[in-house]
PDB file of N, CA and C in Angstrom:
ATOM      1  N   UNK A   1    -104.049 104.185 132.236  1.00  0.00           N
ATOM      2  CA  UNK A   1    -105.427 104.384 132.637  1.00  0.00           C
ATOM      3  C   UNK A   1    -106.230 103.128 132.375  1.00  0.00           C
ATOM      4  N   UNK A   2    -107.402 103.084 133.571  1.00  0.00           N
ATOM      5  CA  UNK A   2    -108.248 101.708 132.700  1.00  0.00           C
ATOM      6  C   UNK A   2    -109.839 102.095 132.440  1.00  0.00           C
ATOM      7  N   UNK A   3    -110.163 101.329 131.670  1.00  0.00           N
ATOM      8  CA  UNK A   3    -111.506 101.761 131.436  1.00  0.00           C
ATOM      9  C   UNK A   3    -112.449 100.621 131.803  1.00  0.00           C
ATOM     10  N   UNK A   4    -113.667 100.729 132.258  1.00  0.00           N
ATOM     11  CA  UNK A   4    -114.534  99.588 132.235  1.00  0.00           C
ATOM     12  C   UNK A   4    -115.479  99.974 131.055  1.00  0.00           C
ATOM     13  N   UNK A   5    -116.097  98.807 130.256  1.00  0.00           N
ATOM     14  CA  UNK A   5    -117.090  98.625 129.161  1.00  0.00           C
ATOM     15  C   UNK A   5    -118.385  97.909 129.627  1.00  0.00           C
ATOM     16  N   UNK A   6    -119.585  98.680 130.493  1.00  0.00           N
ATOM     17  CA  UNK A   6    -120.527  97.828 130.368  1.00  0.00           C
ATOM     18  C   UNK A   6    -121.458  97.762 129.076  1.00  0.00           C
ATOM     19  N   UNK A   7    -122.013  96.303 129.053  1.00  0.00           N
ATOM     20  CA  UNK A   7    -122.696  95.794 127.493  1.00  0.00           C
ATOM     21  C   UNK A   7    -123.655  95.685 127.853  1.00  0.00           C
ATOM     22  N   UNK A   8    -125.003  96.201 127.298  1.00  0.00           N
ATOM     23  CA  UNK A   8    -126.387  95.383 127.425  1.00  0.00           C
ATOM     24  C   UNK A   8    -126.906  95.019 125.870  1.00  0.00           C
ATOM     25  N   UNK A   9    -128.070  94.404 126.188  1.00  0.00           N
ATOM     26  CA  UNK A   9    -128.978  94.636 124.615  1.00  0.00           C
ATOM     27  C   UNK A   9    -128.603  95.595 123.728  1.00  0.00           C
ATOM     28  N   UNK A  10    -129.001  96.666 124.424  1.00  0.00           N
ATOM     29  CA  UNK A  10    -129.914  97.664 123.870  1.00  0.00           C
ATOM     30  C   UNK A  10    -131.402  97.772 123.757  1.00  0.00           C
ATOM     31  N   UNK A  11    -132.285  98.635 123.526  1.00  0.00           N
ATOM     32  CA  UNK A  11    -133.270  98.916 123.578  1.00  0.00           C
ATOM     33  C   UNK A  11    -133.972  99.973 122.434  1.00  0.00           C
ATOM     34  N   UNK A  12    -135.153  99.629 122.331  1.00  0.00           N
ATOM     35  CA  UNK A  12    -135.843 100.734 120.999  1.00  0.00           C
ATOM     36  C   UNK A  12    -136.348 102.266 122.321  1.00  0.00           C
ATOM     37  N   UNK A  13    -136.532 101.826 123.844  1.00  0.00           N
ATOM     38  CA  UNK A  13    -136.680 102.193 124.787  1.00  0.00           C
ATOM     39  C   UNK A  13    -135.357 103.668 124.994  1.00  0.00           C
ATOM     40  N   UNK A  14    -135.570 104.409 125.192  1.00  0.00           N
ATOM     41  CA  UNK A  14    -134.457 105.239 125.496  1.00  0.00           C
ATOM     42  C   UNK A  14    -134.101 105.578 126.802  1.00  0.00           C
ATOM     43  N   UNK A  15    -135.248 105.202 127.673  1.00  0.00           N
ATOM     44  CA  UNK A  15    -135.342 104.910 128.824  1.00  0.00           C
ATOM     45  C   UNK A  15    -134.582 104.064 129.467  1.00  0.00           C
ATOM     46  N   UNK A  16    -134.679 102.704 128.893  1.00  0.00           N
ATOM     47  CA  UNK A  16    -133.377 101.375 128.987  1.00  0.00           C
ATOM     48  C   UNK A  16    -132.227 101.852 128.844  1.00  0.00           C
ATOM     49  N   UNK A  17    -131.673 102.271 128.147  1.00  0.00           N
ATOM     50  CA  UNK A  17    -130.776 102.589 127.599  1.00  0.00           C
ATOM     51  C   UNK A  17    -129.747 103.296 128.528  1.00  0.00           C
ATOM     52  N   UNK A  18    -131.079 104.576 129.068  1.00  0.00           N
ATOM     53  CA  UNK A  18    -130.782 105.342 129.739  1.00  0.00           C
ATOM     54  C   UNK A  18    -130.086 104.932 131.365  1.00  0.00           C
ATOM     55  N   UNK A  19    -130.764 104.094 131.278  1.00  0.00           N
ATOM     56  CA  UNK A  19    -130.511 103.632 132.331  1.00  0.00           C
ATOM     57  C   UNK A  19    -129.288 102.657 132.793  1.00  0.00           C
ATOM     58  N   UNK A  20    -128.629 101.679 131.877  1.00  0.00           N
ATOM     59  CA  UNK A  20    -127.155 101.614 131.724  1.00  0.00           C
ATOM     60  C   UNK A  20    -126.246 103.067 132.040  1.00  0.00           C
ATOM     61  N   UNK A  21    -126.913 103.710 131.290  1.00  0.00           N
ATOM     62  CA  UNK A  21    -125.794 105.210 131.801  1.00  0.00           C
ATOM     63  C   UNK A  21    -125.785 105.285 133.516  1.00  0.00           C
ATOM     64  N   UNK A  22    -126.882 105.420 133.702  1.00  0.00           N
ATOM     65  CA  UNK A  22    -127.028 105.505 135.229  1.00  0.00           C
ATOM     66  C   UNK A  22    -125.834 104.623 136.306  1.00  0.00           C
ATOM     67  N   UNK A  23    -126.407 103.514 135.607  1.00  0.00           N
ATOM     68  CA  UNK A  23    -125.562 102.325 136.474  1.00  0.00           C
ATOM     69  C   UNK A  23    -123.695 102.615 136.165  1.00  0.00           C
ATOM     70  N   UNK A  24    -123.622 102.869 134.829  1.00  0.00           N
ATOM     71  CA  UNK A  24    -122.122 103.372 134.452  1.00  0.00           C
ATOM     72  C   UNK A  24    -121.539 104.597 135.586  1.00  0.00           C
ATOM     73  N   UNK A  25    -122.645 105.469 135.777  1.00  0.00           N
ATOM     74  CA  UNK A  25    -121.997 106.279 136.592  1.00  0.00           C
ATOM     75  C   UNK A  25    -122.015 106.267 138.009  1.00  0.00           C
ATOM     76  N   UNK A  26    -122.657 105.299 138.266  1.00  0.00           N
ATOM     77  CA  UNK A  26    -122.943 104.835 139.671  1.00  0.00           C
ATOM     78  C   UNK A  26    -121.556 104.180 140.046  1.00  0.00           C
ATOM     79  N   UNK A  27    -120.973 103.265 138.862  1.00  0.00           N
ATOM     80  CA  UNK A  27    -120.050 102.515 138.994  1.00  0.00           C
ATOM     81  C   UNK A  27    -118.645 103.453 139.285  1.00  0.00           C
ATOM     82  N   UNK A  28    -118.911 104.110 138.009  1.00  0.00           N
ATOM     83  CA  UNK A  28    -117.798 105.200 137.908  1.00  0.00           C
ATOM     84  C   UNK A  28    -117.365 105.974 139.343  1.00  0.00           C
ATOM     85  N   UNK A  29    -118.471 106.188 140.200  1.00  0.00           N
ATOM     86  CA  UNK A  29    -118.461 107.032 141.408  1.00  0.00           C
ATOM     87  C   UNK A  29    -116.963 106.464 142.419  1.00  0.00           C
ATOM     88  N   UNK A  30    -116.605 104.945 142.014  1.00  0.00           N
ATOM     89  CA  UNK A  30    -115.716 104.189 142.966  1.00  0.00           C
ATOM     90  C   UNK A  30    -114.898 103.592 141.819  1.00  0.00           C
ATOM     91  N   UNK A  31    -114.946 103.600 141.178  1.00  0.00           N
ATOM     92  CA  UNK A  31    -113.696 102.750 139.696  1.00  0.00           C
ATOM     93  C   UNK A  31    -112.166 103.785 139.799  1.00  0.00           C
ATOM     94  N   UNK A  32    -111.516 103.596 139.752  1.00  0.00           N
ATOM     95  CA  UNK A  32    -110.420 104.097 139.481  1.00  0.00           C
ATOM     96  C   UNK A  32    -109.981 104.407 138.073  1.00  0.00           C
ATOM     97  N   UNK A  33    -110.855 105.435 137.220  1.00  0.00           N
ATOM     98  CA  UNK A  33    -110.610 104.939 135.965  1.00  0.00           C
ATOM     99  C   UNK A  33    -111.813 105.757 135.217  1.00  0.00           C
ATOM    100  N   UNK A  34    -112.150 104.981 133.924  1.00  0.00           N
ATOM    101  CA  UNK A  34    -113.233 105.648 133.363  1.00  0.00           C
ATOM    102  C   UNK A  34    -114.155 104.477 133.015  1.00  0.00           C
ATOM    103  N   UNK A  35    -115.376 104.839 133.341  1.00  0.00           N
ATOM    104  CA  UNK A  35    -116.964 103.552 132.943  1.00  0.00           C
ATOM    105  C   UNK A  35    -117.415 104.571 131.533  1.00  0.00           C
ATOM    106  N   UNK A  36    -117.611 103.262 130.733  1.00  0.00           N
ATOM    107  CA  UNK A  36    -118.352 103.636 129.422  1.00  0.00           C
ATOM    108  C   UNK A  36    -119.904 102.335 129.776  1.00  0.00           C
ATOM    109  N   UNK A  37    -120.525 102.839 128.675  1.00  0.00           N
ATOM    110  CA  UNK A  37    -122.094 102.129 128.450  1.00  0.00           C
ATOM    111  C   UNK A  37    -121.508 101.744 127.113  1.00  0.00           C
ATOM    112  N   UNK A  38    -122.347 100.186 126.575  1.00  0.00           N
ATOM    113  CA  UNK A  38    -122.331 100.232 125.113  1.00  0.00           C
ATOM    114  C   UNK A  38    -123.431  99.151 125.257  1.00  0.00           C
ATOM    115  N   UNK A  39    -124.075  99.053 123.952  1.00  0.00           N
ATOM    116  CA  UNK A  39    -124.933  98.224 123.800  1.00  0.00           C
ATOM    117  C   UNK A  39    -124.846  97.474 122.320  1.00  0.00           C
ATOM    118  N   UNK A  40    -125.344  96.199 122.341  1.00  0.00           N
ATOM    119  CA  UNK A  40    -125.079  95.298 121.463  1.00  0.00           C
ATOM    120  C   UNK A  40    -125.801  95.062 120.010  1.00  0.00           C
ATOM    121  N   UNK A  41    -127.040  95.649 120.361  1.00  0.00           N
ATOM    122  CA  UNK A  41    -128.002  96.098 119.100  1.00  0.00           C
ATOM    123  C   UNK A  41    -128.549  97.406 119.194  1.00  0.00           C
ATOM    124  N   UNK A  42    -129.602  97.971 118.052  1.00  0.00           N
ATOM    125  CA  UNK A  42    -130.740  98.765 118.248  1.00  0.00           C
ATOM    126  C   UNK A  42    -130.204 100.472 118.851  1.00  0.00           C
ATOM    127  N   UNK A  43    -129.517 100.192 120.144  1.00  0.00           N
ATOM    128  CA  UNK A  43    -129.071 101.391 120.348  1.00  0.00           C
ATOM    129  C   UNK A  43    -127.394 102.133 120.252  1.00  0.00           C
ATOM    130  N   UNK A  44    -126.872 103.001 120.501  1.00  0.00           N
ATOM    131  CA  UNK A  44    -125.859 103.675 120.481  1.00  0.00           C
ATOM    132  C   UNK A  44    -125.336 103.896 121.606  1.00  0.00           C
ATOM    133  N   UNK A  45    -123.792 103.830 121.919  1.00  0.00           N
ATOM    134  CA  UNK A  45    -123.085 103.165 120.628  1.00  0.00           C
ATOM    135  C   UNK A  45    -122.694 101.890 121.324  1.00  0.00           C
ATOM    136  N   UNK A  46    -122.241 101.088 120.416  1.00  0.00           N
ATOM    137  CA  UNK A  46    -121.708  99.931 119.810  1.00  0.00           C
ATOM    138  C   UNK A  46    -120.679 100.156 120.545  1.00  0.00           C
ATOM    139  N   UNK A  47    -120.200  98.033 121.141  1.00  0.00           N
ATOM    140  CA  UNK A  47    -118.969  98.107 121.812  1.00  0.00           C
ATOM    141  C   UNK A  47    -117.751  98.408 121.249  1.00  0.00           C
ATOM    142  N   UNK A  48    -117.502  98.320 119.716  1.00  0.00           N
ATOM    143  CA  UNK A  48    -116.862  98.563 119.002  1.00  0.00           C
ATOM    144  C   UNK A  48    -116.222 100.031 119.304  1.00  0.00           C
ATOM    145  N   UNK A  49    -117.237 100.948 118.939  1.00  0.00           N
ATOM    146  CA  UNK A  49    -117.565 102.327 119.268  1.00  0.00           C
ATOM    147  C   UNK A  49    -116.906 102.560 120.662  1.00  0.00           C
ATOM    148  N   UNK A  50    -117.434 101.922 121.761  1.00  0.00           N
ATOM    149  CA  UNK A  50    -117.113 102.496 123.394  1.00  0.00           C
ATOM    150  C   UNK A  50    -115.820 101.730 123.586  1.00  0.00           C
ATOM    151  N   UNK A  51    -115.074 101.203 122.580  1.00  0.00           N
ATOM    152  CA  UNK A  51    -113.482 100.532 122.653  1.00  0.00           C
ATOM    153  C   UNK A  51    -113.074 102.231 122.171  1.00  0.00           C
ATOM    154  N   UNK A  52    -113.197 102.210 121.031  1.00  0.00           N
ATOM    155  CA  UNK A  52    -112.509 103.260 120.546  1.00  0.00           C
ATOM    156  C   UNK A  52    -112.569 104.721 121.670  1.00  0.00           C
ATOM    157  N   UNK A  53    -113.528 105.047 122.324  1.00  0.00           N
ATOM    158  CA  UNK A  53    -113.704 106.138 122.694  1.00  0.00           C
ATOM    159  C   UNK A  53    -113.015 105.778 124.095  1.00  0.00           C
ATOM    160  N   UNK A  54    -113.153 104.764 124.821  1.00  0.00           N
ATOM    161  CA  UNK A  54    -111.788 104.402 125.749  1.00  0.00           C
ATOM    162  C   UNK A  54    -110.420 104.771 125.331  1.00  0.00           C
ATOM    163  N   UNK A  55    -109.892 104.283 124.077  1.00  0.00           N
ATOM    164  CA  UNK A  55    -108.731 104.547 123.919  1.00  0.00           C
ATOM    165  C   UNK A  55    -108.240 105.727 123.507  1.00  0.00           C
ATOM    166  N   UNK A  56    -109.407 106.928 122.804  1.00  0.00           N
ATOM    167  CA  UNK A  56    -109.156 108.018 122.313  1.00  0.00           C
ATOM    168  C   UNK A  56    -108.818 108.744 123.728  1.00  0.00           C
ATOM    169  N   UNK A  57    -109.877 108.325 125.032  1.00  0.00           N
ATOM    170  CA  UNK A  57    -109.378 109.063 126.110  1.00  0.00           C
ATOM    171  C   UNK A  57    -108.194 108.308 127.214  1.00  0.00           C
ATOM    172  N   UNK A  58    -107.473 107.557 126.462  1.00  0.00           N
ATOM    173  CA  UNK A  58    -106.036 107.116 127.195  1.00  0.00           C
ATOM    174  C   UNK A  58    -105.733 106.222 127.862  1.00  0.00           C
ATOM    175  N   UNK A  59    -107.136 104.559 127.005  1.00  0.00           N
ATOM    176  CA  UNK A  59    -107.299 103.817 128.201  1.00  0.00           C
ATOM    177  C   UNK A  59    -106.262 103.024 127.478  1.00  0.00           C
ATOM    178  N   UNK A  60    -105.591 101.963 128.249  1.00  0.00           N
ATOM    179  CA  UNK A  60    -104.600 101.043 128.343  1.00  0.00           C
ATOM    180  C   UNK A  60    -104.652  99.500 128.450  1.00  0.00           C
ATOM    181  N   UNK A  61    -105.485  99.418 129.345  1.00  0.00           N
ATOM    182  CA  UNK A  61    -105.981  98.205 130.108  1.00  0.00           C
ATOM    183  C   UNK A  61    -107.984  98.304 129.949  1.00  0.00           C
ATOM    184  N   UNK A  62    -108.386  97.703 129.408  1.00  0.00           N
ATOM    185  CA  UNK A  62    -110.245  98.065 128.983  1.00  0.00           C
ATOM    186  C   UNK A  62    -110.308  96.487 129.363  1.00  0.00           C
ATOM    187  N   UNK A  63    -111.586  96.693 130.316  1.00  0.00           N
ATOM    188  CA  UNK A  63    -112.409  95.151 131.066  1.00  0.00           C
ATOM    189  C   UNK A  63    -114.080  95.764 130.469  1.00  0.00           C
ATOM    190  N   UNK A  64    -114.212  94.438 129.418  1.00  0.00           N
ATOM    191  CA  UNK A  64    -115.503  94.357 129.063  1.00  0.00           C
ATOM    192  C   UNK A  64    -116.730  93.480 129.888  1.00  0.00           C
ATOM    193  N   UNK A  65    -117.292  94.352 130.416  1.00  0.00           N
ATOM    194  CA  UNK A  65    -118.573  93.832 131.753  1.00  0.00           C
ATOM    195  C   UNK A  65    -119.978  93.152 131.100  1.00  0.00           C
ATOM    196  N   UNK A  66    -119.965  92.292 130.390  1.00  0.00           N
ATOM    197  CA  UNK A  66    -121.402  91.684 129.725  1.00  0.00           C
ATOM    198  C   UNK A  66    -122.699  92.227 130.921  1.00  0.00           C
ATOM    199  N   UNK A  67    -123.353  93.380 130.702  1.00  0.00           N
ATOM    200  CA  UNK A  67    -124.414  93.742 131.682  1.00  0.00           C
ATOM    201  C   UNK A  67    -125.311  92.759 131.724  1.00  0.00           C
ATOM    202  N   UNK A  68    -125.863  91.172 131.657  1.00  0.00           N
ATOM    203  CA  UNK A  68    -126.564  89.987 131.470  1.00  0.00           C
ATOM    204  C   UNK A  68    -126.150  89.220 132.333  1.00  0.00           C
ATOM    205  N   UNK A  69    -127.748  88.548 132.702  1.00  0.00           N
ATOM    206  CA  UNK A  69    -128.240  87.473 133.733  1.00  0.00           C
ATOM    207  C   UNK A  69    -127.813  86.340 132.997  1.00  0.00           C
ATOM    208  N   UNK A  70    -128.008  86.047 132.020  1.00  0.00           N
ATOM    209  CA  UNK A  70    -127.773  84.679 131.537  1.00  0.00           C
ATOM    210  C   UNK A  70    -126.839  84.848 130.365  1.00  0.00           C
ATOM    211  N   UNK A  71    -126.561  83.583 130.171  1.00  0.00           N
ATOM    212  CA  UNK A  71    -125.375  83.100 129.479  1.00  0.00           C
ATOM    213  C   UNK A  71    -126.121  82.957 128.053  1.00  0.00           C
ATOM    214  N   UNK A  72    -126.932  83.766 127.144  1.00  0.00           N
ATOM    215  CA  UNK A  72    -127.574  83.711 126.047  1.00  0.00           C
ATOM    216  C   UNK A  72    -126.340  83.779 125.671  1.00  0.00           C
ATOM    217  N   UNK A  73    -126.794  83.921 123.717  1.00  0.00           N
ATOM    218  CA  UNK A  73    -126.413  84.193 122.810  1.00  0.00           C
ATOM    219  C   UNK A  73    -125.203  85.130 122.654  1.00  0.00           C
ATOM    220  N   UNK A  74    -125.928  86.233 123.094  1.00  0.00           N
ATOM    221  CA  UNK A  74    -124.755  87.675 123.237  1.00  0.00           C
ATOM    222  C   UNK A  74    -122.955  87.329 124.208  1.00  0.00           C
ATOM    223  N   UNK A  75    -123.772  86.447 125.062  1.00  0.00           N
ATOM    224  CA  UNK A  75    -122.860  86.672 126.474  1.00  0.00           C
ATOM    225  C   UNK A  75    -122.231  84.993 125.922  1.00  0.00           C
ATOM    226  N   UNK A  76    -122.435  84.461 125.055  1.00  0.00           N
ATOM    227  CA  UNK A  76    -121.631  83.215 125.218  1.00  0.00           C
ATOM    228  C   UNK A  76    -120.718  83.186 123.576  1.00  0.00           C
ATOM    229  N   UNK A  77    -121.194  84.237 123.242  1.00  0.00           N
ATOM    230  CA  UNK A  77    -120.816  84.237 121.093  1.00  0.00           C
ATOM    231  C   UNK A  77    -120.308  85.543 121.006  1.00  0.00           C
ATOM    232  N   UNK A  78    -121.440  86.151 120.490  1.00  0.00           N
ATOM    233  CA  UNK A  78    -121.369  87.832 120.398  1.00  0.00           C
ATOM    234  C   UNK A  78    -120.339  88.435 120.883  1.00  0.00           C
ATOM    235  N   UNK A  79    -120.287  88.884 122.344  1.00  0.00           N
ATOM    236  CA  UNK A  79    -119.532  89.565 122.950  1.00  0.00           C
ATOM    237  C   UNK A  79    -117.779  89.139 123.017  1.00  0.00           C
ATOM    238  N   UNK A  80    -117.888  87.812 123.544  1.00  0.00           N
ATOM    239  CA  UNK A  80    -116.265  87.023 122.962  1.00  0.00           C
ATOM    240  C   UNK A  80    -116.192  87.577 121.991  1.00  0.00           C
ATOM    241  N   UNK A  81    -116.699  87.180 120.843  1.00  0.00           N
ATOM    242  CA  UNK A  81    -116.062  87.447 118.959  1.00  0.00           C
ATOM    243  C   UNK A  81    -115.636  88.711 119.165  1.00  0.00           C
ATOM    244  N   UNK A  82    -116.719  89.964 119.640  1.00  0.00           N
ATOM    245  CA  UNK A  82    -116.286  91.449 119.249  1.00  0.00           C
ATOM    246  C   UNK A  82    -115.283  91.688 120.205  1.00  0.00           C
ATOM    247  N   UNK A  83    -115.140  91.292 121.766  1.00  0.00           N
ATOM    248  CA  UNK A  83    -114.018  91.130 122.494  1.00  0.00           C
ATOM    249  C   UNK A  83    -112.425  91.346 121.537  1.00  0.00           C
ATOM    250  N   UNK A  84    -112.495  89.909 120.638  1.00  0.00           N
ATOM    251  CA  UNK A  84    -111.526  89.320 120.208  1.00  0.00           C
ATOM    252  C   UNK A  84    -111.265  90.275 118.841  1.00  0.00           C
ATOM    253  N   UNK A  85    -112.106  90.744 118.249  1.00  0.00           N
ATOM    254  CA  UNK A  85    -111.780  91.423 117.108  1.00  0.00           C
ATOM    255  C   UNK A  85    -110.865  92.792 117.515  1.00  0.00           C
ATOM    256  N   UNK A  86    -111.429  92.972 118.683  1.00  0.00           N
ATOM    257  CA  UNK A  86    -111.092  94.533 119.532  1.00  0.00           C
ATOM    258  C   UNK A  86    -109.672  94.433 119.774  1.00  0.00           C
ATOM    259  N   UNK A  87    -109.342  93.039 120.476  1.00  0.00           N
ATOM    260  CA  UNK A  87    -107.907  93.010 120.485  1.00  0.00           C
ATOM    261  C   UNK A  87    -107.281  93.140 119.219  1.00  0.00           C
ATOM    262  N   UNK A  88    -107.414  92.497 118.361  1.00  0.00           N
ATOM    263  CA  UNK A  88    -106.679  92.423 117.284  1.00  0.00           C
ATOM    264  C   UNK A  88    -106.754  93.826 116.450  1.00  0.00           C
ATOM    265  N   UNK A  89    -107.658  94.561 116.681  1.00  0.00           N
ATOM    266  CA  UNK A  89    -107.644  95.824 115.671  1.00  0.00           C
ATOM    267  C   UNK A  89    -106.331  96.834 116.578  1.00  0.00           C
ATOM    268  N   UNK A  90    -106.188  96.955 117.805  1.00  0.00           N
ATOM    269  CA  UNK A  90    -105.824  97.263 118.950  1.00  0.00           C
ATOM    270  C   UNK A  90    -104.560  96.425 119.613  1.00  0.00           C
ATOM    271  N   UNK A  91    -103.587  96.036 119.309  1.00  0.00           N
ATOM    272  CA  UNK A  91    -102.909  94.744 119.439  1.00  0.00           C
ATOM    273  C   UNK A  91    -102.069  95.192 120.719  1.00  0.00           C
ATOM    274  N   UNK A  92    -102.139  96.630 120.627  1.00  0.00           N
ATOM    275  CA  UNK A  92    -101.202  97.249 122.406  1.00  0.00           C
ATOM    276  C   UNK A  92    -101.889  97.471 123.247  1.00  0.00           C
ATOM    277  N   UNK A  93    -103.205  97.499 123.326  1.00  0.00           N
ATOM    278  CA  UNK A  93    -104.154  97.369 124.279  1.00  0.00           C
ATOM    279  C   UNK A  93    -104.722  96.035 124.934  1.00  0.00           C
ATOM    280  N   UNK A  94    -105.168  96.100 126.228  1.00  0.00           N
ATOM    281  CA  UNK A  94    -104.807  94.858 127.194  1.00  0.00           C
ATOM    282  C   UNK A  94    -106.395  94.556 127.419  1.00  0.00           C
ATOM    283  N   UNK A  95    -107.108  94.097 126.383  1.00  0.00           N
ATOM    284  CA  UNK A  95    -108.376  94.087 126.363  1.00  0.00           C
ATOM    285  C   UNK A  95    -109.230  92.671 127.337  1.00  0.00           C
ATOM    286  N   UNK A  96    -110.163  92.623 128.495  1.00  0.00           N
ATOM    287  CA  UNK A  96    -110.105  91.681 129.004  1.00  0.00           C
ATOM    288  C   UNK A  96    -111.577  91.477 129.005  1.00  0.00           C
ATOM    289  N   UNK A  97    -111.893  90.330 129.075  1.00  0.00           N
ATOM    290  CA  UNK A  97    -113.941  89.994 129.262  1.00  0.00           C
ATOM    291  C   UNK A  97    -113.503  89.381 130.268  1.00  0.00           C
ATOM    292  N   UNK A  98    -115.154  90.076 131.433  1.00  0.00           N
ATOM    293  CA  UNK A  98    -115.646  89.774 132.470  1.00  0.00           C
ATOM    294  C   UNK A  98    -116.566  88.626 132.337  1.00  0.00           C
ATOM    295  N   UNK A  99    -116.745  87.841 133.372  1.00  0.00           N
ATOM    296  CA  UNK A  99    -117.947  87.599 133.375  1.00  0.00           C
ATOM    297  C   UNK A  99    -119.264  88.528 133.416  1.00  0.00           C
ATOM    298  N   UNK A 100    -120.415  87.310 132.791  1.00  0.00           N
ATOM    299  CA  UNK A 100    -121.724  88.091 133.028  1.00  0.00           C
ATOM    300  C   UNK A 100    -122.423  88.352 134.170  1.00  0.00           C
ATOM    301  N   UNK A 101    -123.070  89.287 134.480  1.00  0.00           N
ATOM    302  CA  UNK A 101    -123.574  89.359 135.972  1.00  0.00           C
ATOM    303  C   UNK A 101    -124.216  88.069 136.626  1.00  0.00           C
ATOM    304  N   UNK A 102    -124.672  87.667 136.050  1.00  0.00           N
ATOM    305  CA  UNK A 102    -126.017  85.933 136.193  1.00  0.00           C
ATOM    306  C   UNK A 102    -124.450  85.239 137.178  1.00  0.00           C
ATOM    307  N   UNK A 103    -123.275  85.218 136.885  1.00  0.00           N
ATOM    308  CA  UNK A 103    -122.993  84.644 137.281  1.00  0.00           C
ATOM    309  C   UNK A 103    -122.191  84.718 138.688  1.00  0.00           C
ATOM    310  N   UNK A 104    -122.298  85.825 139.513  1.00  0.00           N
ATOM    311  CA  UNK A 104    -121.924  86.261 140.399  1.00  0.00           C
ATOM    312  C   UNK A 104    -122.873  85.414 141.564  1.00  0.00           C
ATOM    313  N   UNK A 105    -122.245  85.218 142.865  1.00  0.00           N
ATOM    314  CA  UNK A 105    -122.789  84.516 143.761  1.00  0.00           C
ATOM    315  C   UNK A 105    -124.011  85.609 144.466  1.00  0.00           C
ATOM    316  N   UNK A 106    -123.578  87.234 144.341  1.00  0.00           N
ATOM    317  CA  UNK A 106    -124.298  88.318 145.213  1.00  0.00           C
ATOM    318  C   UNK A 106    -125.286  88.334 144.339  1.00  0.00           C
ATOM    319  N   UNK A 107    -125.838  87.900 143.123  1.00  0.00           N
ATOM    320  CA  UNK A 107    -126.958  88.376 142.575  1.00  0.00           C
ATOM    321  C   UNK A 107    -127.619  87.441 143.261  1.00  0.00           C
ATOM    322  N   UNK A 108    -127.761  86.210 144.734  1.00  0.00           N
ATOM    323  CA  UNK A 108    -128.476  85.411 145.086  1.00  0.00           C
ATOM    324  C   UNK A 108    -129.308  86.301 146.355  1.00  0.00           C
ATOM    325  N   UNK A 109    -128.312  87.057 147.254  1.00  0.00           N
ATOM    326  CA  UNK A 109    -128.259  88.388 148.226  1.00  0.00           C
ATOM    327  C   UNK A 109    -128.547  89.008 147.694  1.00  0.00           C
ATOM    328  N   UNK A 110    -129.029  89.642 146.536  1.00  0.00           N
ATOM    329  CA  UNK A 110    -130.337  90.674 145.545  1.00  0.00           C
ATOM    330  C   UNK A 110    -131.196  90.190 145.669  1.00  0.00           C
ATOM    331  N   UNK A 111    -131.591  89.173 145.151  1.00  0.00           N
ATOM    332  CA  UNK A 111    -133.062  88.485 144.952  1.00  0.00           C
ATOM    333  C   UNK A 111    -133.975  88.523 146.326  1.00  0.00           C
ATOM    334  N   UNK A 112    -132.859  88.420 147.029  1.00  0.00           N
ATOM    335  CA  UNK A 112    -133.697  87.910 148.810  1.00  0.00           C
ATOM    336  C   UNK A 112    -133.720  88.997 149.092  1.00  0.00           C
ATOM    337  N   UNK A 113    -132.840  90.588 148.803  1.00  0.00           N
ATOM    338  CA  UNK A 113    -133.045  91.742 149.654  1.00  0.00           C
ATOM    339  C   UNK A 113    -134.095  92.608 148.472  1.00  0.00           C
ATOM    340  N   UNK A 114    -134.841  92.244 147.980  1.00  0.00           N
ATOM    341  CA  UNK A 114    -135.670  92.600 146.571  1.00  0.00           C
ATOM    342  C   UNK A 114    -136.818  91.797 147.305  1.00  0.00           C
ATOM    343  N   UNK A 115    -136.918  90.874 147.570  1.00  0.00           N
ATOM    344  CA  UNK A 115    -138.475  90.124 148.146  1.00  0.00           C
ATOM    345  C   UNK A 115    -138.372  90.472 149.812  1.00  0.00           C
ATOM    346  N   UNK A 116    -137.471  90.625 150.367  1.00  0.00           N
ATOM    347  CA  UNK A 116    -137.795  91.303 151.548  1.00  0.00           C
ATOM    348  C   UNK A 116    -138.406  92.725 151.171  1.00  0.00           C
ATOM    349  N   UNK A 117    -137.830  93.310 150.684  1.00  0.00           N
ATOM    350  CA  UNK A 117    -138.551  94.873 150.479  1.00  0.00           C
ATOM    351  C   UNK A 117    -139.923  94.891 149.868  1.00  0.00           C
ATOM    352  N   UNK A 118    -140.412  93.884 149.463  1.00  0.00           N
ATOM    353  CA  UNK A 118    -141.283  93.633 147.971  1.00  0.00           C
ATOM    354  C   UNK A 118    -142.806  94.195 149.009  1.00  0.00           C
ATOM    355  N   UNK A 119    -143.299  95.084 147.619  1.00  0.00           N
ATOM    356  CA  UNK A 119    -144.675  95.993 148.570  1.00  0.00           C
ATOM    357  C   UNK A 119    -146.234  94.884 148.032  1.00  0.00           C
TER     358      UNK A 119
END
């Protein structure tokens, strides 16, 4: 089985938060597999956390999705390190990091179909 891991902040917002779920299951609708949410501070749960609950439900192969525009802190440190710890706690699991969204060519075809619509 595989799982996808999307990462954001987090938020004091539950609303934010909430809203990663959304997109998880939006994703989920076409994944072959299972989408988890996790977030990196402040809220619940922890990628740590959404590793484990992948593997409790039978994942094999887990691709960690940095939900981020830019290449901060989280997406260039953070997320690698806990990536890497994940493998190693986990050493039969096929743990992989994505790139961050910022760096996809279609987030350029967002921006322009976002200011065409713009009221």
């Amino acid at each position: 089985m595989n799982a996808l891991i999307l990462v954001d902040h987090g938020s004091r917002r539950a609303e934010a938060n909430e809203h990663l779920e959304t997109i998880a299951a939006r994703v989920q609708r076409t994944f072959p597999g299972t989408v988890f949410a996790a977030h990196m501070e402040i809220a619940k749960p922890s990628l740590a956390d959404a590793v484990a609950r992948a593997l409790s439900e039978g994942a094999e192969d887990i691709v960690v999705v940095p939900f981020f525009l830019s290449p901060g802190r989280h997406v260039t440190g953070d997320i690698p390190r806990l990536v890497e710890e994940a493998r190693a706690s986990h050493p039969g699991t096929r743990i992989r990091l994505a790139a961050h969204l910022g760096d996809s060519e279609h987030l350029s075809n967002l921006v322009l179909e976002r200011a065409a619509n713009a009221s």
